[in-house]
C-alpha atoms as a PDB file:
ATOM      1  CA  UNK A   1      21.294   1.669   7.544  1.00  0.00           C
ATOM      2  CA  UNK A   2      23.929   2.701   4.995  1.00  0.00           C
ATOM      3  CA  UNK A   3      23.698   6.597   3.472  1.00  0.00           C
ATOM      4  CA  UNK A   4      22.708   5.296   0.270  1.00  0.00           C
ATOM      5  CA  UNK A   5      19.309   3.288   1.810  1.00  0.00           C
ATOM      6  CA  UNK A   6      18.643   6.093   4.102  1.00  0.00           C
ATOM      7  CA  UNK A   7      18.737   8.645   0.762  1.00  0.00           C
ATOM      8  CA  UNK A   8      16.572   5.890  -1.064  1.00  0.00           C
ATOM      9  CA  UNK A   9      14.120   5.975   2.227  1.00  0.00           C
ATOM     10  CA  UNK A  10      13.913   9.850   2.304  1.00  0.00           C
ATOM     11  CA  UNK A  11      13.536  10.307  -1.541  1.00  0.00           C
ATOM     12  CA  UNK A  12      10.656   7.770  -1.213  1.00  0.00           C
ATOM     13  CA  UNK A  13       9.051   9.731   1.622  1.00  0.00           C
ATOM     14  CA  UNK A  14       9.536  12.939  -0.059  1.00  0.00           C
ATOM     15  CA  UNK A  15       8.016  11.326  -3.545  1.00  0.00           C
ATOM     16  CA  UNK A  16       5.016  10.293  -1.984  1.00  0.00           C
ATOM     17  CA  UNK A  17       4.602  13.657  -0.440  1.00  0.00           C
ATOM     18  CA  UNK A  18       4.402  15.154  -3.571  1.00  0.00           C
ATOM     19  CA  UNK A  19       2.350  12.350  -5.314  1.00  0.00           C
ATOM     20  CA  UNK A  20      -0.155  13.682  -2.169  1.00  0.00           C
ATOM     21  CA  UNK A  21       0.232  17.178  -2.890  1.00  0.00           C
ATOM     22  CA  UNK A  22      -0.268  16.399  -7.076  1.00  0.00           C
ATOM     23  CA  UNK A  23      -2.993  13.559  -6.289  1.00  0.00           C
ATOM     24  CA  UNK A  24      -6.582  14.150  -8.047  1.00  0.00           C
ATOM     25  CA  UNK A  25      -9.431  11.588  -7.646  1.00  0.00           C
ATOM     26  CA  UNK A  26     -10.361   9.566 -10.147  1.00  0.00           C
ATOM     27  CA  UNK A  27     -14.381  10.846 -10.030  1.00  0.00           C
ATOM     28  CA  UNK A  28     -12.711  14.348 -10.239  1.00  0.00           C
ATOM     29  CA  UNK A  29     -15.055  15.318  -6.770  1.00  0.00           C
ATOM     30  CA  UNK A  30     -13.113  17.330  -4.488  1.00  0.00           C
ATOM     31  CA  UNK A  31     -14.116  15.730  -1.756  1.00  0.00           C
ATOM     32  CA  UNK A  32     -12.672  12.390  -2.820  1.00  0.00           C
ATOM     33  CA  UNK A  33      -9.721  13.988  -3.785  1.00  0.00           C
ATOM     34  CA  UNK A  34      -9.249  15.589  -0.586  1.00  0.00           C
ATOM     35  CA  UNK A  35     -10.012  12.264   1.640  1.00  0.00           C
ATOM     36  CA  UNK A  36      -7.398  10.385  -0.989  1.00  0.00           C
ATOM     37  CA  UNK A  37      -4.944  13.111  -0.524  1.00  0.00           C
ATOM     38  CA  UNK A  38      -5.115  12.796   3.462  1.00  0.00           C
ATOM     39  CA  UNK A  39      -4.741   9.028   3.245  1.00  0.00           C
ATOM     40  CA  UNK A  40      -1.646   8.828   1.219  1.00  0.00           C
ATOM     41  CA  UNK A  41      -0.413  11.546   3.547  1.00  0.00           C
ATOM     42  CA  UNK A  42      -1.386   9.526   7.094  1.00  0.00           C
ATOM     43  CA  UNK A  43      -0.330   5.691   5.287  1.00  0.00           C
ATOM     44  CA  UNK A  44       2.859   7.697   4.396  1.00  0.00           C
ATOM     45  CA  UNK A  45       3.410   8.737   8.109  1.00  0.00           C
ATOM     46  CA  UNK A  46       2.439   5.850   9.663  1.00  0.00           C
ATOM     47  CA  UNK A  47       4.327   3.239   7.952  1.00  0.00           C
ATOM     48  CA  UNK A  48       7.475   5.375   7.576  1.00  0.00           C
ATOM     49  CA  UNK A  49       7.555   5.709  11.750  1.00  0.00           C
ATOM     50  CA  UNK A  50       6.293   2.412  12.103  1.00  0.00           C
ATOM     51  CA  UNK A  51       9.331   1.362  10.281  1.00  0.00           C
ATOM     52  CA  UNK A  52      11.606   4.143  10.936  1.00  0.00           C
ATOM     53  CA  UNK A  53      13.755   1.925  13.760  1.00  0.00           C
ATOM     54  CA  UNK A  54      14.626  -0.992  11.279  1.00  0.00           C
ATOM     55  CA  UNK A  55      18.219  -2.285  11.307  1.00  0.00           C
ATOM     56  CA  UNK A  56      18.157  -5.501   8.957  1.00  0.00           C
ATOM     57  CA  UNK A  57      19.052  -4.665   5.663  1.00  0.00           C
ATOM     58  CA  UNK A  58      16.361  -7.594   3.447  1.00  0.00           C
ATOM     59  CA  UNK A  59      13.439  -6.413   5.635  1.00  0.00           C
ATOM     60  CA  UNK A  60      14.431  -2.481   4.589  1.00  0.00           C
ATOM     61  CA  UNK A  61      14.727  -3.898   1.137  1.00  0.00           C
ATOM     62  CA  UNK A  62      11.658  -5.288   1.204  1.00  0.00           C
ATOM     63  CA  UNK A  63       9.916  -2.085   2.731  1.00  0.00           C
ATOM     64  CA  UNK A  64      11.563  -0.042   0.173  1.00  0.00           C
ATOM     65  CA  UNK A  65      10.082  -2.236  -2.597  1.00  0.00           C
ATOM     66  CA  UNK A  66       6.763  -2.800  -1.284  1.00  0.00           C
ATOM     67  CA  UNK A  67       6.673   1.324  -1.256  1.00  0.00           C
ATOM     68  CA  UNK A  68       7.999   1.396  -4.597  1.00  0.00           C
ATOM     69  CA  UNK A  69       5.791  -0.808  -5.721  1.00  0.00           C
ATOM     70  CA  UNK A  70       2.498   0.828  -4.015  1.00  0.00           C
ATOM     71  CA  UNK A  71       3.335   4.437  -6.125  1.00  0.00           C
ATOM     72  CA  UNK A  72       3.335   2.506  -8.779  1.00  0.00           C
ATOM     73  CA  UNK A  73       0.369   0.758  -8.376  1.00  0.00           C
ATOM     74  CA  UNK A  74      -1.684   3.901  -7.090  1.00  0.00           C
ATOM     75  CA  UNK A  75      -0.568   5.797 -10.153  1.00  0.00           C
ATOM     76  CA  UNK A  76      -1.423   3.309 -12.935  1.00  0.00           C
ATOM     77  CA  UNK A  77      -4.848   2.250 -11.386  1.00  0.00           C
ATOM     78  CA  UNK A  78      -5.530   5.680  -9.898  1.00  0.00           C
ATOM     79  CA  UNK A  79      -6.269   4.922  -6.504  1.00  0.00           C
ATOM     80  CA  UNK A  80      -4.701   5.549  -3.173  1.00  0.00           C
ATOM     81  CA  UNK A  81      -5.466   2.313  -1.404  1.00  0.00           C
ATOM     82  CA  UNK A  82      -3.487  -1.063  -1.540  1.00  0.00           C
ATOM     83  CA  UNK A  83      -4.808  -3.374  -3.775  1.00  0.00           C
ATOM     84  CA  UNK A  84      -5.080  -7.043  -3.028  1.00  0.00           C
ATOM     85  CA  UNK A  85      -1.798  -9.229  -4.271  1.00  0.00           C
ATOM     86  CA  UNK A  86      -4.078 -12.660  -5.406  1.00  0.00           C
ATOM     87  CA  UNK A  87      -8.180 -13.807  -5.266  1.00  0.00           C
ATOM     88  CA  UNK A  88      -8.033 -16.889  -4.197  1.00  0.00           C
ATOM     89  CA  UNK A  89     -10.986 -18.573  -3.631  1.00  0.00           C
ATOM     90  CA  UNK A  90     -10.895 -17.803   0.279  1.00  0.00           C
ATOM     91  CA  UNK A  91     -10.634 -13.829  -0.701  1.00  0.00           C
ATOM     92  CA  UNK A  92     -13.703 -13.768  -2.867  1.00  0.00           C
ATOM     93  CA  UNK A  93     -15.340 -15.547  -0.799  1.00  0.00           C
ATOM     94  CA  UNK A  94     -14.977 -12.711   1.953  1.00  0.00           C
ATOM     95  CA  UNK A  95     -15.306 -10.071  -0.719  1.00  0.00           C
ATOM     96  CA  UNK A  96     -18.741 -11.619  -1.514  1.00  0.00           C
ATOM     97  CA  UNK A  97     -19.781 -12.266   2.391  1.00  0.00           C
ATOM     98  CA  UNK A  98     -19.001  -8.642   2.904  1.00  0.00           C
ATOM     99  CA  UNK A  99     -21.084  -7.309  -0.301  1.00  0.00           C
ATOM    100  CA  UNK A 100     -23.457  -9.066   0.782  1.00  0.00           C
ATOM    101  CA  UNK A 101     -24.211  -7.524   4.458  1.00  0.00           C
ATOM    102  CA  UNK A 102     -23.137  -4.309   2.906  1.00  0.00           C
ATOM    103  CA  UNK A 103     -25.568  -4.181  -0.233  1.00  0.00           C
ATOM    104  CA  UNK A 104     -29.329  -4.505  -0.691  1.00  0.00           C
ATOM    105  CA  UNK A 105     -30.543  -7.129  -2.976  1.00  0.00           C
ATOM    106  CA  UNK A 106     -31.105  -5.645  -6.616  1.00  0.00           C
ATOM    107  CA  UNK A 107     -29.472  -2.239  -6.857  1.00  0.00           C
ATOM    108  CA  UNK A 108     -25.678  -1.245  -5.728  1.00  0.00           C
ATOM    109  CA  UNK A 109     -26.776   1.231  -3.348  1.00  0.00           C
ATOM    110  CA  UNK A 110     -24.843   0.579   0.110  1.00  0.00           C
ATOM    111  CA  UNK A 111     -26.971  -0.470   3.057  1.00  0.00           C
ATOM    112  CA  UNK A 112     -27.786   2.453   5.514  1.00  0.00           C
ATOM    113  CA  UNK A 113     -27.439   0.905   9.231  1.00  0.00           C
END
């Protein structure tokens, strides 16, 4: 890893620190905002060790943009958690299997198992 990608890598890390530290939920409950905050905070350390040992420069590249690109994301829809790339037909047809075992019939209240 050159100096310049390793500075790139560490600003990232630190930037997403700081979008954690910053980060309010978008219901405005503090408990949401807490349980957001400590996921961007383990996702953060999780894939930056997972990754930490990587020597070839496209997959770093790649890393660095799919990082860049899930700030971005989070910020402009508000939420911590990837978001899917594409809904095919196969995808919402999972999404509605698991709505269906997960709601009851005529409300949107999740099922209590």
């Amino acid at each position: 890893m050159t100096m310049a990608t390793r500075q790139e890598v560490l600003g990232l890390y630190r930037r997403v620190f700081r979008l954690a530290r910053k980060w309010q939920a978008a219901s405005g409950q503090m408990e949401d905002t807490i349980r957001e905050k400590q996921y961007i905070l383990n996702e953060a350390r999780t894939l930056f060790q997972k990754n930490k040992n990587l020597t070839d420069r496209d997959l770093i590249k790649q890393c660095i943009d799919e990082c860049t690109a899930r700030i971005e994301i989070g910020l402009h829809y508000q939420i911590p958690y990837p978001r899917p790339v594409s809904a095919t037909p196969v995808n919402r047809f999972i999404c509605l299997q698991w709505a269906l075992r997960h709601y009851k019939a005529g409300d949107f209240e999740p099922r209590r198992n």
